[in-house]
Protein backbone atom coordinates (compact mmCIF):
# COMPACT_ATOMS: atom_id res chain seq x y z
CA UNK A 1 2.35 -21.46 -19.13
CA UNK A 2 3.72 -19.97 -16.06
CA UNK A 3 3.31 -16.12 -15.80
CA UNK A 4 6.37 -14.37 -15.49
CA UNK A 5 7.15 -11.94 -12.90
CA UNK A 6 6.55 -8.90 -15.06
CA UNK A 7 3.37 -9.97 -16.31
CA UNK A 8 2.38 -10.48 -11.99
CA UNK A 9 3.35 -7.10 -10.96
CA UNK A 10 1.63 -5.71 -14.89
CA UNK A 11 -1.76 -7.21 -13.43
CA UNK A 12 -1.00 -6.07 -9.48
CA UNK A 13 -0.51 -2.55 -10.50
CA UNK A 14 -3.12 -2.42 -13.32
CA UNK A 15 -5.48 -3.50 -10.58
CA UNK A 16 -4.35 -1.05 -7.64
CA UNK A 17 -3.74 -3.83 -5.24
CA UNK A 18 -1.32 -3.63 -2.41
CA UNK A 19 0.54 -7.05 -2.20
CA UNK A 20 -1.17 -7.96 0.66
CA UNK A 21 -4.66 -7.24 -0.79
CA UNK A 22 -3.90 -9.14 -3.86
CA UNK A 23 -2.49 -11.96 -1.60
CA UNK A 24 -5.22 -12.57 0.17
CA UNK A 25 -7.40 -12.72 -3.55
CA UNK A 26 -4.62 -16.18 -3.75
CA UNK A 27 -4.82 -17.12 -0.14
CA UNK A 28 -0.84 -16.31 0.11
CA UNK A 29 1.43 -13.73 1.84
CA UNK A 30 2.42 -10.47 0.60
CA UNK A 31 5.57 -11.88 1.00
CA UNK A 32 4.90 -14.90 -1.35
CA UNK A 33 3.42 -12.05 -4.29
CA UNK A 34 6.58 -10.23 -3.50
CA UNK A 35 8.58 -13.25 -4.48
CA UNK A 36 6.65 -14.38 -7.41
CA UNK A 37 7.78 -10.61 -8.54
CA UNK A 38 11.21 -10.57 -8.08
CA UNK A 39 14.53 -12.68 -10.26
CA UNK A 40 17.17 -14.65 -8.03
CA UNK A 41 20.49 -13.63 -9.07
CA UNK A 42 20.77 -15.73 -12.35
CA UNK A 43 17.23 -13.90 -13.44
CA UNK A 44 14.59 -16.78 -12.94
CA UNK A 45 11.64 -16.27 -10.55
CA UNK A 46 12.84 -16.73 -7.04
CA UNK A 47 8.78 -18.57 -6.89
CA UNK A 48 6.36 -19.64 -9.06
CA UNK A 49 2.72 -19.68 -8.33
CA UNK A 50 0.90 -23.50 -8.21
CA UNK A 51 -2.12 -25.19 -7.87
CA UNK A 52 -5.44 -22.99 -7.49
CA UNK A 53 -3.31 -19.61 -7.50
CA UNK A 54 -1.78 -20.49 -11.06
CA UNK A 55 -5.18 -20.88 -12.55
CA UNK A 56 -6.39 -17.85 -11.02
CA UNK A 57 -3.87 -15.63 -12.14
CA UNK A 58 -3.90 -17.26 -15.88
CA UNK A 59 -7.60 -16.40 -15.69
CA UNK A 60 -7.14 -13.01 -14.65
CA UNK A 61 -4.15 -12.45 -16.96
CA UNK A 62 -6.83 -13.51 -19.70
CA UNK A 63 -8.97 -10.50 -19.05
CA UNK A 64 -9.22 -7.43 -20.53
């Protein structure tokens, strides 16, 4: 299961993290959090995290 953009941004702001700050906890851009948070036009997720940021952010989702 991919997470979907609200569920990114839920676990950004439940932190506190800036973009940037929780980038660099992925080893991505701000930019690249900032477009796993937003739709395209026809409402899918302009990106999609993969690889070793996918199962970092399904384990963190997991937590309390």
């Amino acid at each position: 299961m991919t997470p979907s953009p609200n569920d990114i941004f839920a676990l950004r702001r439940r932190r506190g993290e800036s973009r940037a700050r929780f980038g660099r906890r992925f080893a991505v851009t701000a930019r690249a959090i900032e477009s796993w948070e937003q739709l395209d036009p026809a409402g899918r997720p302009r990106r999609t995290p993969r690889g070793l940021a996918l199962a970092k952010l399904r384990t963190l989702l997991r937590q309390p």
